[in-house]
N, C-alpha and C. Protein backbone atom coordinates (compact mmCIF):
# COMPACT_ATOMS: atom_id res chain seq x y z
N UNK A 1 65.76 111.73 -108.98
CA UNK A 1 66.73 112.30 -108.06
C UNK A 1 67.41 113.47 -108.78
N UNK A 2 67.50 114.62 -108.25
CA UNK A 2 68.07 115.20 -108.30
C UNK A 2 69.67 115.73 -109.09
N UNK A 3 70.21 115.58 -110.01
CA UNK A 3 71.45 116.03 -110.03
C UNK A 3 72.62 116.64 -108.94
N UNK A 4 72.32 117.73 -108.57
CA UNK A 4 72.75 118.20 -107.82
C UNK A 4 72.87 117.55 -106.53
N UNK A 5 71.93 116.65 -106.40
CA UNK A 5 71.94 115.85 -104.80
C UNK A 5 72.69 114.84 -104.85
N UNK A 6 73.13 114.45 -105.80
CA UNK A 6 74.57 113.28 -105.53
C UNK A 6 75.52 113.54 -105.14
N UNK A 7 76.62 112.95 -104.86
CA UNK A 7 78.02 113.27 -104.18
C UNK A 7 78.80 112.78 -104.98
N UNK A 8 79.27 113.89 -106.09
CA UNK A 8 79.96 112.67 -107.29
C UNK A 8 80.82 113.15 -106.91
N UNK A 9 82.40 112.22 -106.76
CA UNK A 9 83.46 112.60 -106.71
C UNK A 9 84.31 113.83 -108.01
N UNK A 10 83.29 113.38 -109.23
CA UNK A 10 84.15 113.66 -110.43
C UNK A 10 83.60 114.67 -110.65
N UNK A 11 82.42 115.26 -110.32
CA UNK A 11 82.02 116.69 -110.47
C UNK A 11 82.48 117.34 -109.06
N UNK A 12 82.61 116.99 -107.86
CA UNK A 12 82.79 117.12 -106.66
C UNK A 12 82.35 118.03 -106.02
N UNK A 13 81.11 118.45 -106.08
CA UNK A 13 80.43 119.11 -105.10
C UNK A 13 78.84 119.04 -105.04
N UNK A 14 78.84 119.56 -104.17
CA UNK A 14 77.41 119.32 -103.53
C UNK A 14 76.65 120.66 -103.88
N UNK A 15 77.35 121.74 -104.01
CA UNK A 15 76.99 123.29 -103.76
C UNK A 15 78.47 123.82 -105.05
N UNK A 16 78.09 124.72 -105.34
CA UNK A 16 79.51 125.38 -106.36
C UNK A 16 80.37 125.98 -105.74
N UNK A 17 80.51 126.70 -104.45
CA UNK A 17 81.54 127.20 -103.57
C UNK A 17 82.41 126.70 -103.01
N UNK A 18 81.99 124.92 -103.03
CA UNK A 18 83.20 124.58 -102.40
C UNK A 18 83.21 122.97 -102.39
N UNK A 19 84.07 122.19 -102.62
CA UNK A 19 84.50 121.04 -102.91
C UNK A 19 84.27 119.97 -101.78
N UNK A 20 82.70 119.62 -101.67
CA UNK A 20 82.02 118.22 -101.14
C UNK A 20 83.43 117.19 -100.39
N UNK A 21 84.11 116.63 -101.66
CA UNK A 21 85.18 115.57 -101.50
C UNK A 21 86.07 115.74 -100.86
N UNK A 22 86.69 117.19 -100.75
CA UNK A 22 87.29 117.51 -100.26
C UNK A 22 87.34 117.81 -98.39
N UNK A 23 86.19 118.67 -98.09
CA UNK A 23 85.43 118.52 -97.07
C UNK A 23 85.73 117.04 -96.30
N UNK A 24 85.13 115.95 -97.08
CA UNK A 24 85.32 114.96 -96.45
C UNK A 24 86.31 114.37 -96.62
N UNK A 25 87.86 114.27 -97.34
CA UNK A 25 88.58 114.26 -96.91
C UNK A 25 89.55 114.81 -95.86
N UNK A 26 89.43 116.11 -95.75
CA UNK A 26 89.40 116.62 -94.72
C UNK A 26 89.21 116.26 -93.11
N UNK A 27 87.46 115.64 -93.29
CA UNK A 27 87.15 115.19 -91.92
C UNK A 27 87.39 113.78 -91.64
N UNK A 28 88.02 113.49 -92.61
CA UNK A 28 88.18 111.79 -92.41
C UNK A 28 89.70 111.82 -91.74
N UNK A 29 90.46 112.64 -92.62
CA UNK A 29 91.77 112.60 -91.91
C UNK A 29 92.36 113.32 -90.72
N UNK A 30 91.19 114.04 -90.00
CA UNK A 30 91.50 114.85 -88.78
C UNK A 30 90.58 113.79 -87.45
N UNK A 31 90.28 112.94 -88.08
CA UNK A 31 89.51 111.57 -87.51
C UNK A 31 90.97 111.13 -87.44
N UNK A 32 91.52 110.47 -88.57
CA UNK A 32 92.49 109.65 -88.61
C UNK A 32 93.87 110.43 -87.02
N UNK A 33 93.63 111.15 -87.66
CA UNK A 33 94.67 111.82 -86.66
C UNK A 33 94.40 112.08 -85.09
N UNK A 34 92.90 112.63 -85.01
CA UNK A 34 92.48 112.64 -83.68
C UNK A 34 92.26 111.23 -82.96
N UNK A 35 92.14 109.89 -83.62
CA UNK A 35 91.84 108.80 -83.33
C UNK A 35 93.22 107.61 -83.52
N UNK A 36 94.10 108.07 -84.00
CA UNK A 36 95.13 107.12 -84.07
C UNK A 36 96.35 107.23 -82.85
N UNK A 37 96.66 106.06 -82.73
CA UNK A 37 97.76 106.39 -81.73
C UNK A 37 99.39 106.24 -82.66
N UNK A 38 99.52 105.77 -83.78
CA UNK A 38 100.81 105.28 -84.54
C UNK A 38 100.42 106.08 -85.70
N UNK A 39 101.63 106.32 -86.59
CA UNK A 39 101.50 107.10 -87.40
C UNK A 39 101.23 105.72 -88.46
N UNK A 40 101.30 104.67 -88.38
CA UNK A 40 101.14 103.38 -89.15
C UNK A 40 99.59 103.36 -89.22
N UNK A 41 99.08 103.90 -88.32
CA UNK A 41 97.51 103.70 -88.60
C UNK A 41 96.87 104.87 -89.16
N UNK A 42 97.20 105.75 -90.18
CA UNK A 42 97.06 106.35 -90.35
C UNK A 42 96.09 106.09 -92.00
N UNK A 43 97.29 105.31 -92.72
CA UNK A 43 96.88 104.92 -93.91
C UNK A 43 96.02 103.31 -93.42
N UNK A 44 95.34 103.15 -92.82
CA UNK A 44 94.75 101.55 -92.86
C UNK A 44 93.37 101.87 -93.95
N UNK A 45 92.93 101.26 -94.91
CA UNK A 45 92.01 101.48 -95.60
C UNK A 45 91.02 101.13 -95.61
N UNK A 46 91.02 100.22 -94.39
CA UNK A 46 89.23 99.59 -94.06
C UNK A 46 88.81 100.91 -92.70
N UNK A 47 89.94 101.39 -92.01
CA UNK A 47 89.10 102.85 -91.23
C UNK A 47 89.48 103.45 -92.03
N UNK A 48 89.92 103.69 -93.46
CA UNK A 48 88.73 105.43 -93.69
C UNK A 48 88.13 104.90 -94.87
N UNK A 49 87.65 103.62 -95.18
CA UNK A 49 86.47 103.16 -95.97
C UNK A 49 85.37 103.43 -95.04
N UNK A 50 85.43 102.99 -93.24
CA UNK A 50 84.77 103.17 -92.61
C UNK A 50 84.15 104.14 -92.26
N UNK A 51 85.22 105.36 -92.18
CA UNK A 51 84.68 106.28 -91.85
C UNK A 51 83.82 107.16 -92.96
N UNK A 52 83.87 106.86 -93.84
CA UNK A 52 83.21 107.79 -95.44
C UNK A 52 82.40 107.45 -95.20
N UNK A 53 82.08 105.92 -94.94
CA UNK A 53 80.50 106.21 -95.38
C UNK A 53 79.48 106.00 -94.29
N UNK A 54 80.38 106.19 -92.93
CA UNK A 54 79.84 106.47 -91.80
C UNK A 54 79.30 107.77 -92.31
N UNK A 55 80.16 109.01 -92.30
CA UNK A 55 80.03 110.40 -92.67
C UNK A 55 78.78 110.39 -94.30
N UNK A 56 78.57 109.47 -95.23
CA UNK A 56 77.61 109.62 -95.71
C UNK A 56 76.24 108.78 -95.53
N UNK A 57 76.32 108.26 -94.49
CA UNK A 57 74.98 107.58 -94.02
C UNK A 57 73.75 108.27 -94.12
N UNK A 58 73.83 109.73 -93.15
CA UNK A 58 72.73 110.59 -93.42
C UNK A 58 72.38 110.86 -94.78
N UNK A 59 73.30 110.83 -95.32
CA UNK A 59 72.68 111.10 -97.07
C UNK A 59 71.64 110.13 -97.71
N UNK A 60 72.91 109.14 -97.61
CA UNK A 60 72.02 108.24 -98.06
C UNK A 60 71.08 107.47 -97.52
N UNK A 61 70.78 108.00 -96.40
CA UNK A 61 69.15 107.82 -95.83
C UNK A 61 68.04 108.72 -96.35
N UNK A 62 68.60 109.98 -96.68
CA UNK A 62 67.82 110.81 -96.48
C UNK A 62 67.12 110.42 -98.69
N UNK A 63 68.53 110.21 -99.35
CA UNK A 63 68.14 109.52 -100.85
C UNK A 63 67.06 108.38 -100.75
N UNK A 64 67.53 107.40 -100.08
CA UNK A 64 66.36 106.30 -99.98
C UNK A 64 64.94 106.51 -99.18
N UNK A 65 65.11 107.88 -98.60
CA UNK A 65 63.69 108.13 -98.22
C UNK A 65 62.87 108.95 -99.48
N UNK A 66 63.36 110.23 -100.18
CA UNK A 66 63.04 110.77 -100.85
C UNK A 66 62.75 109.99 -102.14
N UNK A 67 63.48 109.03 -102.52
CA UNK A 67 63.79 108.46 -103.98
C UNK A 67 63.93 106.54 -103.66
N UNK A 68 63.23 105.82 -102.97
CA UNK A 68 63.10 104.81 -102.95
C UNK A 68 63.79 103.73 -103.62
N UNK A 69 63.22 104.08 -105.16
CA UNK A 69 64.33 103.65 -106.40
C UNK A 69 65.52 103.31 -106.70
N UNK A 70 66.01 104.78 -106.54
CA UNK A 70 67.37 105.31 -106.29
C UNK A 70 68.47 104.27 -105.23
N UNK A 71 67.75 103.48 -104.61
CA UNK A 71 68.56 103.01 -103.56
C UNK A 71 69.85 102.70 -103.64
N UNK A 72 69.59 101.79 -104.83
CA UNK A 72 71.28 100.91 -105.35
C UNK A 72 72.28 101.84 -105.90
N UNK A 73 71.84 103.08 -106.60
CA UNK A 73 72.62 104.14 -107.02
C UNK A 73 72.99 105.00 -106.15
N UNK A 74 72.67 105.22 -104.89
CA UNK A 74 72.89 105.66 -104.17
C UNK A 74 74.19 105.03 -103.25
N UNK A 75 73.54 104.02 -103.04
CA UNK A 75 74.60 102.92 -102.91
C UNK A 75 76.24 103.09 -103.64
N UNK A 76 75.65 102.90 -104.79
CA UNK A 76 77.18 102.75 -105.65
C UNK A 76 77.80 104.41 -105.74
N UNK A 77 77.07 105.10 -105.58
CA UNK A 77 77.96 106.44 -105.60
C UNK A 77 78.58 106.66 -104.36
N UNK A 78 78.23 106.29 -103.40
CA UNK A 78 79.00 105.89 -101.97
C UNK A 78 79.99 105.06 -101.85
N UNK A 79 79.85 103.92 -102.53
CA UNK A 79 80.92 102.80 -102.64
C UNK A 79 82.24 103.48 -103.58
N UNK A 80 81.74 104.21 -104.34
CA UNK A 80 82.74 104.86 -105.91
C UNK A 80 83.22 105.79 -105.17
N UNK A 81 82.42 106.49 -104.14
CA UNK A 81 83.26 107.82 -104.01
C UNK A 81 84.43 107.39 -102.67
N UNK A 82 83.71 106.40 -101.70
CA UNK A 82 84.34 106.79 -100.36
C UNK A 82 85.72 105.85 -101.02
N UNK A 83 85.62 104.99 -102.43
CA UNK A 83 86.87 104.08 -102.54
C UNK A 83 87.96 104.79 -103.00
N UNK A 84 87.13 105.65 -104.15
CA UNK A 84 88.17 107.03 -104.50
C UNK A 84 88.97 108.01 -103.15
N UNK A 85 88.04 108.39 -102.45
CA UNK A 85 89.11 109.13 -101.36
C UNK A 85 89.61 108.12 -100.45
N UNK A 86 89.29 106.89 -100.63
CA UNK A 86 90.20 106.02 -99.71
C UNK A 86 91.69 106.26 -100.44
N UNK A 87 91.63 105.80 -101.48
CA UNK A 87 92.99 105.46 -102.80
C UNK A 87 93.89 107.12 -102.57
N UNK A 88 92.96 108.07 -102.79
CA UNK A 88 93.42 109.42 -102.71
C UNK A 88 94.27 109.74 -101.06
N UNK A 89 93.40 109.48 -100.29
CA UNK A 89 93.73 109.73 -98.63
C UNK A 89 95.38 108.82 -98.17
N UNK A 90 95.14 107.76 -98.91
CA UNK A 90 96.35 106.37 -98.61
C UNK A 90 97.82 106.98 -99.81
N UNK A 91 97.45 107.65 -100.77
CA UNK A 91 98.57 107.94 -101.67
C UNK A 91 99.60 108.92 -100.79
N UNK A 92 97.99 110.37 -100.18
CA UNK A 92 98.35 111.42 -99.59
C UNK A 92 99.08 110.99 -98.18
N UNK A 93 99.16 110.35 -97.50
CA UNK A 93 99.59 109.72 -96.63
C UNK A 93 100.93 109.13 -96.52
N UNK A 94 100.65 108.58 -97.46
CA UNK A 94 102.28 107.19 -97.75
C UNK A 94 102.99 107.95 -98.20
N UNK A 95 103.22 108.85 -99.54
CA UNK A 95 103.79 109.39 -100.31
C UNK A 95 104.17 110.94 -100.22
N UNK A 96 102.80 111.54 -99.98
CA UNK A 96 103.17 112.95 -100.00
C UNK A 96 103.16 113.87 -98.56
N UNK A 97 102.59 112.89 -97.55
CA UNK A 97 102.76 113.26 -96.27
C UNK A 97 104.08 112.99 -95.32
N UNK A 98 104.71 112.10 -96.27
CA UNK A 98 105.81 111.50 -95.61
C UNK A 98 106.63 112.14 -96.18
N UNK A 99 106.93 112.35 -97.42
CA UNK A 99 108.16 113.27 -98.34
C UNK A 99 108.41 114.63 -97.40
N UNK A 100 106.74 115.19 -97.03
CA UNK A 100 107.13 116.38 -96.21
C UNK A 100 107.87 116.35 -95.49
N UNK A 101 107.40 115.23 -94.19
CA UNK A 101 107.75 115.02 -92.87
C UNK A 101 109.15 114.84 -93.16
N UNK A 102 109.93 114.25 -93.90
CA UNK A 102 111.23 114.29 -93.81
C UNK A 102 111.89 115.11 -94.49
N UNK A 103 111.37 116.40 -95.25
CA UNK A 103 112.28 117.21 -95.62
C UNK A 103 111.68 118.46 -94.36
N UNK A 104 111.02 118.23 -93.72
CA UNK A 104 110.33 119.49 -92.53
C UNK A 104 111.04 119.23 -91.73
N UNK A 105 111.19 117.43 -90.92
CA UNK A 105 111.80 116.97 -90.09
C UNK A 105 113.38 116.06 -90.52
N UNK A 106 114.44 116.77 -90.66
CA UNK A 106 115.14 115.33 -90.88
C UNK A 106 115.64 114.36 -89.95
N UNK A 107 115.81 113.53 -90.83
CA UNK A 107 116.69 112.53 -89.22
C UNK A 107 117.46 112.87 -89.04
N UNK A 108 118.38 113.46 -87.68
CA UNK A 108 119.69 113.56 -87.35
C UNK A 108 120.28 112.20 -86.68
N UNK A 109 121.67 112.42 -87.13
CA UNK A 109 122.38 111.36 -87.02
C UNK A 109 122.39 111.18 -85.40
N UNK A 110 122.46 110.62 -84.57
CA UNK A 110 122.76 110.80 -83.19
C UNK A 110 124.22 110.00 -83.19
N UNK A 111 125.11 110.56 -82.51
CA UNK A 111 126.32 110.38 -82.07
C UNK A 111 126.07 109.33 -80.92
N UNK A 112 126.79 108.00 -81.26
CA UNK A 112 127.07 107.28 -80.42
C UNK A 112 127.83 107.08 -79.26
N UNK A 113 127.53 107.08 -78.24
CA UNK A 113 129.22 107.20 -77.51
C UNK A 113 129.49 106.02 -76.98
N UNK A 114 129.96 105.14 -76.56
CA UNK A 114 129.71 103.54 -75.60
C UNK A 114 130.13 104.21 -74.40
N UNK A 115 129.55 103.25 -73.77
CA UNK A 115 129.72 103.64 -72.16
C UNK A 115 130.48 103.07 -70.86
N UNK A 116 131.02 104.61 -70.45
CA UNK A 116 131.83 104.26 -69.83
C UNK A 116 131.84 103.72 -68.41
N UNK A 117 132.90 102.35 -68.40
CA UNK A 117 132.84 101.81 -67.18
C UNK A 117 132.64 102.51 -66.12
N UNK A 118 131.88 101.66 -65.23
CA UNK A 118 131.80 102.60 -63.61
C UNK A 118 133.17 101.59 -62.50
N UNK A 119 133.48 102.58 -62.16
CA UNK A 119 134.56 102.11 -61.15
C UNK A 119 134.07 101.65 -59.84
């Protein structure tokens, strides 16, 4: 197999112009967003375990056709990578998507008033 034809997270690309992992983080979280109705489901980590390696299926079909062998390694570089941008996607989410949202958005206080009797 190839070098270049793996999807290593730690070299992270597929091609030198532009960042494989990234890409698919990218499309995992515009999934997350086009497909969620709560902002709570955003970080769940069994859908975007799901979705990675939905999104690398074709690959690794196309490895176990070319490279037979290869199967289980193929395997585990799928399992290594989609767990890595799971961990990465759930940090970006909880932590650094939310820090934004509340210094972009703050909470305003809302003024209470009680209400007044009806006559």
């Amino acid at each position: 197999m190839d070098e270049q034809s793996i999807p290593n997270p730690r070299r992270g690309a597929f091609y030198s112009d532009y960042n494989q992992e990234d890409l698919l983080g990218r499309a995992i979280i515009l999934h997350l967003f086009l497909s969620s109705d709560n902002y709570e489901d955003l970080d769940n980590p069994e859908s975007i375990f799901t979705i990675c390696r939905s999104r690398l299926e074709q690959w690794r079909q196309q490895v176990i056709e070319e490279y037979p062998k290869n199967t289980a390694m193929a395997n585990y570089f799928i399992l290594q990578g989609c767990y890595n941008i799971m961990q990465s996607l759930i940090h970006c989410i909880r932590i650094t998507l939310r820090q934004h949202l509340v210094q972009r958005y703050p909470l305003k206080k809302i003024k209470h008033h009680p209400r007044q009797p009806r006559h």
